[in-house]
Each structure stands twice: as C-alpha cells, then as structure tokens.
PDB file of N, CA and C in Angstrom:
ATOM      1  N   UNK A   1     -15.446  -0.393  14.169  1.00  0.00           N
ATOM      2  CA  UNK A   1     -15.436  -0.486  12.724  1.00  0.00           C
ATOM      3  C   UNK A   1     -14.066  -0.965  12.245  1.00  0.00           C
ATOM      4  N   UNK A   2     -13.857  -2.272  11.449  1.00  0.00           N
ATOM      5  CA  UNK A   2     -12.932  -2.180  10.799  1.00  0.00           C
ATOM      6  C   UNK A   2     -12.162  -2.038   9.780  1.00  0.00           C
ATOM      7  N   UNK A   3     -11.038  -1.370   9.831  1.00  0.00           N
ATOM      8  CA  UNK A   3     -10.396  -0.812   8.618  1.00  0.00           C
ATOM      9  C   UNK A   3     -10.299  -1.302   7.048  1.00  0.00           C
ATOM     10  N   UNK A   4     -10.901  -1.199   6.076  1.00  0.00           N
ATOM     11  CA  UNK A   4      -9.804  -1.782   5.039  1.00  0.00           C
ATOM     12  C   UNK A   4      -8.453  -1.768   4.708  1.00  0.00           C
ATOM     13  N   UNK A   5      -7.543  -2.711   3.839  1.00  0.00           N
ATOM     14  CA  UNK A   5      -6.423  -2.934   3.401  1.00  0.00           C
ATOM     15  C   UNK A   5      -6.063  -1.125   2.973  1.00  0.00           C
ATOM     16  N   UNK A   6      -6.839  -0.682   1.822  1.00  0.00           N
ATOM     17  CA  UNK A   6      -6.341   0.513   1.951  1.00  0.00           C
ATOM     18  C   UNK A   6      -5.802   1.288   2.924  1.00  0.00           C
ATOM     19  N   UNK A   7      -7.127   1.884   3.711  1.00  0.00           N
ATOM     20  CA  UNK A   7      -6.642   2.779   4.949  1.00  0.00           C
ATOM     21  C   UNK A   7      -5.237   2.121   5.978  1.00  0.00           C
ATOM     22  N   UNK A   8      -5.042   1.374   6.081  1.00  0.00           N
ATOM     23  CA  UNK A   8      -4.166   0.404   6.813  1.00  0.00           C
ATOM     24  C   UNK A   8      -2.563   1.162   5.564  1.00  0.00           C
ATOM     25  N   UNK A   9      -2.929   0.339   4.423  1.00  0.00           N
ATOM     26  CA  UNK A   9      -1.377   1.504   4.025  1.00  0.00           C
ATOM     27  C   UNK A   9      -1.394   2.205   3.623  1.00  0.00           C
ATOM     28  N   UNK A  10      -2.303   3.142   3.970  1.00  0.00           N
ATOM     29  CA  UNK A  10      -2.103   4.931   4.140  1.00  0.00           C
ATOM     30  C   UNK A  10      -1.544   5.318   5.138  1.00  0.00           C
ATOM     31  N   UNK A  11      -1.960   4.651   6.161  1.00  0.00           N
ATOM     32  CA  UNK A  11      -1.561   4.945   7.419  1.00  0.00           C
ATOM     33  C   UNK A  11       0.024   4.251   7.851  1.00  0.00           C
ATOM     34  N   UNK A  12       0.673   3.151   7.176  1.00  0.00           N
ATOM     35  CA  UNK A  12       2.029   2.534   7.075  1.00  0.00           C
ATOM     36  C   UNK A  12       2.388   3.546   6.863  1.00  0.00           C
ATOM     37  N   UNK A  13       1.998   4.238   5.558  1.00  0.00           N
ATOM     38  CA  UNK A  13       2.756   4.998   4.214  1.00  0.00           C
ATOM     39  C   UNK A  13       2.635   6.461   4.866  1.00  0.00           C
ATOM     40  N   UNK A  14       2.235   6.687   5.521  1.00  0.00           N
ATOM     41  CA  UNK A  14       2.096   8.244   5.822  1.00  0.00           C
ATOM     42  C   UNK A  14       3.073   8.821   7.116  1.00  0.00           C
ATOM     43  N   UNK A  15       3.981   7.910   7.157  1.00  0.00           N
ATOM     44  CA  UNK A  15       5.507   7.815   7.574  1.00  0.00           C
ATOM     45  C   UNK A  15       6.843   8.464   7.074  1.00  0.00           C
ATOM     46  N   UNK A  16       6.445   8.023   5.600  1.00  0.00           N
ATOM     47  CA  UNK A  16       7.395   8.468   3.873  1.00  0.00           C
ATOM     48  C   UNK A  16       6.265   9.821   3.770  1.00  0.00           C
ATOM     49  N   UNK A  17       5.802  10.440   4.520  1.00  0.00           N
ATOM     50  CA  UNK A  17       5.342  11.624   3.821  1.00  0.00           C
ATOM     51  C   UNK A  17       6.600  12.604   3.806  1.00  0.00           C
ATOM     52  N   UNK A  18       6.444  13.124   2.478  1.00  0.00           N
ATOM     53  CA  UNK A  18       7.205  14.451   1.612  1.00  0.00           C
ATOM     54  C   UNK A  18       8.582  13.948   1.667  1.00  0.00           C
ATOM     55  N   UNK A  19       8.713  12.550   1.643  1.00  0.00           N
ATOM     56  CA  UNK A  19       9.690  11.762   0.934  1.00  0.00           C
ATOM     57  C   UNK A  19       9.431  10.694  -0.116  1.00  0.00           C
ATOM     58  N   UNK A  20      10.480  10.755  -0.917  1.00  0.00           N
ATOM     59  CA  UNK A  20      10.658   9.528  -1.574  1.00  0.00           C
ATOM     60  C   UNK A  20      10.350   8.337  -1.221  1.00  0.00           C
ATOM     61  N   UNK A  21       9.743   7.615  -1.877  1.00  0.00           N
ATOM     62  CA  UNK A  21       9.407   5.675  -1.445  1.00  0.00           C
ATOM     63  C   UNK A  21       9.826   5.043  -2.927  1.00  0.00           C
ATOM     64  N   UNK A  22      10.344   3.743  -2.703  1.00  0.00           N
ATOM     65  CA  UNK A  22      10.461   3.071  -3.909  1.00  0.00           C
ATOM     66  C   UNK A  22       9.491   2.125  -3.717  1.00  0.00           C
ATOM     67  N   UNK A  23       8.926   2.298  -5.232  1.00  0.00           N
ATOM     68  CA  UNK A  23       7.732   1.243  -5.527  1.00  0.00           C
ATOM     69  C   UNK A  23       8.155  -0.459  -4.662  1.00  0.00           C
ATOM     70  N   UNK A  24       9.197  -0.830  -4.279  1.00  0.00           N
ATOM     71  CA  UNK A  24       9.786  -1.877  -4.027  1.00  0.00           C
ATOM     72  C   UNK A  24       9.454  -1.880  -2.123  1.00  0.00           C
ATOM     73  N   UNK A  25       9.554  -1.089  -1.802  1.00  0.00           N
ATOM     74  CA  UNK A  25       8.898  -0.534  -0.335  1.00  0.00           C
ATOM     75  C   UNK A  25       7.323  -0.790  -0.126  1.00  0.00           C
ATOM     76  N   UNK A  26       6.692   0.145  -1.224  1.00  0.00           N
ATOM     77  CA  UNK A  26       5.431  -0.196  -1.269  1.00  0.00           C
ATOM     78  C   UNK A  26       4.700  -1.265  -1.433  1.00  0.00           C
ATOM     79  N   UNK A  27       5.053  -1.770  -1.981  1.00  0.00           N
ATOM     80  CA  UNK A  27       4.950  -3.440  -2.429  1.00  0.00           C
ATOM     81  C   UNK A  27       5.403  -4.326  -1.402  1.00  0.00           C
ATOM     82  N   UNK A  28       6.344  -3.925  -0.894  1.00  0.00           N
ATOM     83  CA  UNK A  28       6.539  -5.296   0.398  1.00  0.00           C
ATOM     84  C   UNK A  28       5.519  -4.834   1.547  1.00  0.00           C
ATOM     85  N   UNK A  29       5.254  -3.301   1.968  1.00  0.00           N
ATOM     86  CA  UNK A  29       3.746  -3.120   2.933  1.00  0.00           C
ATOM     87  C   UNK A  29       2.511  -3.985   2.039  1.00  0.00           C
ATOM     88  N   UNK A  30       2.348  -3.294   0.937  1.00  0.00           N
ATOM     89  CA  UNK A  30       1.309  -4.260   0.880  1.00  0.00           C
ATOM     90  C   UNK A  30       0.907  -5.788   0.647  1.00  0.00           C
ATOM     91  N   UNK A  31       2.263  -6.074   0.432  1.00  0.00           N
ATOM     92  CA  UNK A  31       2.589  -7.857   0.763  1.00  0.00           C
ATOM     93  C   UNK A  31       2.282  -8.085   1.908  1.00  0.00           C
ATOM     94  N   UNK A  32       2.973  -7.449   3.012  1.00  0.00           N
ATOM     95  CA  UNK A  32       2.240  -7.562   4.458  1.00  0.00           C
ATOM     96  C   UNK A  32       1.013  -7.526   4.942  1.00  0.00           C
ATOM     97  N   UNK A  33       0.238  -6.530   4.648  1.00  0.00           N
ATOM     98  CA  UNK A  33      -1.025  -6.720   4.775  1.00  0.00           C
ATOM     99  C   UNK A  33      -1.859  -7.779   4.171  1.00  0.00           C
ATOM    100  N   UNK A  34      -1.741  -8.158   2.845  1.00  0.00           N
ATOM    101  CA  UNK A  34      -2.616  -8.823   2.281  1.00  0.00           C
ATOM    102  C   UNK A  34      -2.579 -10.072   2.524  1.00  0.00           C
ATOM    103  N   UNK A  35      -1.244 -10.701   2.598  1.00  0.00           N
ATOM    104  CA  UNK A  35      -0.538 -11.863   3.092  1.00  0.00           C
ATOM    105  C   UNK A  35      -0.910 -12.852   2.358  1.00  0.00           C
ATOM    106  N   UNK A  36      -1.997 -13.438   2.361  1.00  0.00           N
ATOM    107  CA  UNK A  36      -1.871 -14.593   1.246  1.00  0.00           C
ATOM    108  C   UNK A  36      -2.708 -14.061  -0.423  1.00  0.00           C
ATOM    109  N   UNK A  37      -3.556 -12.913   0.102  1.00  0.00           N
ATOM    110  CA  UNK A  37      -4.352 -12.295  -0.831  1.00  0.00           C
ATOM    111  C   UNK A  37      -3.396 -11.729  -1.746  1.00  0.00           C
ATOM    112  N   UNK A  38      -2.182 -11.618  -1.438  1.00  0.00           N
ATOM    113  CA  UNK A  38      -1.065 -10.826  -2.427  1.00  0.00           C
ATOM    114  C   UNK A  38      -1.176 -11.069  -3.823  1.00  0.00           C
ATOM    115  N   UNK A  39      -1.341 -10.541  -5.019  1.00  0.00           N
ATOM    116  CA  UNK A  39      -0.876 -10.566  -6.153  1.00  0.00           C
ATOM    117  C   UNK A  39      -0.305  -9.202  -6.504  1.00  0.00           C
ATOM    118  N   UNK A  40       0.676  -9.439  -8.036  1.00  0.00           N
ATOM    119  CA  UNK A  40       1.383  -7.940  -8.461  1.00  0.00           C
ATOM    120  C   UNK A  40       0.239  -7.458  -9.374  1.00  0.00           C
ATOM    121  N   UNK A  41      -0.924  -8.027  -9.398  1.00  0.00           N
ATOM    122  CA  UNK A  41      -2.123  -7.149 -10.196  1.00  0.00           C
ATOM    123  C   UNK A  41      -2.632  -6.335  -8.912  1.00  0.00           C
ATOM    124  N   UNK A  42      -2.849  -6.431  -8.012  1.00  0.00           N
ATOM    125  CA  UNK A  42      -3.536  -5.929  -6.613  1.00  0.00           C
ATOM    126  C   UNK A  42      -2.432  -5.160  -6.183  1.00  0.00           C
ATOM    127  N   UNK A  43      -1.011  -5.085  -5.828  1.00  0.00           N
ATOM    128  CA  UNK A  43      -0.409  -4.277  -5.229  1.00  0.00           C
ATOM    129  C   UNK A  43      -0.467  -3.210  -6.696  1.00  0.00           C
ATOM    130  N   UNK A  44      -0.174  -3.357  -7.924  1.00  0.00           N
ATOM    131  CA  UNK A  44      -0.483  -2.381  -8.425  1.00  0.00           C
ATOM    132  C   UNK A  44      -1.545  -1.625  -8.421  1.00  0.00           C
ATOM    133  N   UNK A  45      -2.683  -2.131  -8.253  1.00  0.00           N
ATOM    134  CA  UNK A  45      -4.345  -1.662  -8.398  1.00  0.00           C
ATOM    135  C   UNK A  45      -3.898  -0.709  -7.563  1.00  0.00           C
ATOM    136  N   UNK A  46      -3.871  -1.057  -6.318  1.00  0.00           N
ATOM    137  CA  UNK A  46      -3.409  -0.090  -5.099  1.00  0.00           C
ATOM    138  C   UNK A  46      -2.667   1.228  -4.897  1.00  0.00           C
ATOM    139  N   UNK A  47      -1.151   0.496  -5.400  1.00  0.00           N
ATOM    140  CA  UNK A  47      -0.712   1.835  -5.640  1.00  0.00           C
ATOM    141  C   UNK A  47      -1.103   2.616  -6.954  1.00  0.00           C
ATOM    142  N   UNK A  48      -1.874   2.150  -7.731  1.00  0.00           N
ATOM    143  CA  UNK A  48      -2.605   3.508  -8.703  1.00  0.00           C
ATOM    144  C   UNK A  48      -3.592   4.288  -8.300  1.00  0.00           C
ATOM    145  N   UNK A  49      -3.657   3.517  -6.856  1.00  0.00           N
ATOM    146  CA  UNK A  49      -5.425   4.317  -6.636  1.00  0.00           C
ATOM    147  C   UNK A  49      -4.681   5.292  -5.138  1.00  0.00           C
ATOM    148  N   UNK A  50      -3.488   4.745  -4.823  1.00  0.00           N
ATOM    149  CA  UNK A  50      -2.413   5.857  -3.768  1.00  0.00           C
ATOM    150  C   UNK A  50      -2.570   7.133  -4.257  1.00  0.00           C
ATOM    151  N   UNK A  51      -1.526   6.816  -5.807  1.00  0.00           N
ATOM    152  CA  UNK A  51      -1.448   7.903  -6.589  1.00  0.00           C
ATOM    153  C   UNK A  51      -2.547   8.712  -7.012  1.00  0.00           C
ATOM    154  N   UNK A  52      -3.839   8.498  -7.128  1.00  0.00           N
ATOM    155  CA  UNK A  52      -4.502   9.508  -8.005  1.00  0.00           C
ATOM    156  C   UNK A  52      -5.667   9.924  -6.332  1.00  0.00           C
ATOM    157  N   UNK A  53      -4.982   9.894  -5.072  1.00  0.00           N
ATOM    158  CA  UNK A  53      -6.218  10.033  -3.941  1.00  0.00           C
ATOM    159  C   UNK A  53      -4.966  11.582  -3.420  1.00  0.00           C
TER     160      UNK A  53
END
C-alpha cells in the first residue's frame, strides 16, 4: 500500500516531536515531498490539517 503526502510528513515531522518547528522547516519538508506539486496554498492546507489532527 502506498503512503500519501500526508502520512510521509508525519512521519518526517515526528522527529520535532515535543519540540519547536518553524513554519519555515515545515514548508521546505513539504516542498520536498511534493516537488513539483508544491504550492504555498497546499503547504498551508497541510499544515492546518497537522495542526487540528
């Protein structure tokens, strides 16, 4: 089975657990993953849906 983009940076991100991350961190993982799919409407979508899981 393969993963979605999500689970992929949960699993980056669950490195920075019960630390601090700057939104500027987060955003360059999910630049990485998405790679050409990147926009700053989508890395935000993302990290709003980090925040409220």
């Amino acid at each position: 089975m393969q993963k979605n983009n999500f689970d992929i940076v949960v699993k980056n991100l669950s490195k920075y657990k019960n630390k601090l991350i700057e939104i500027d961190k987060v955003k360059e993982i999910v630049k990485k993953i998405l790679d050409n799919e990147y926009s700053e409407n989508k890395a935000y979508k993302m990290i709003y849906h980090l925040k409220n899981k």
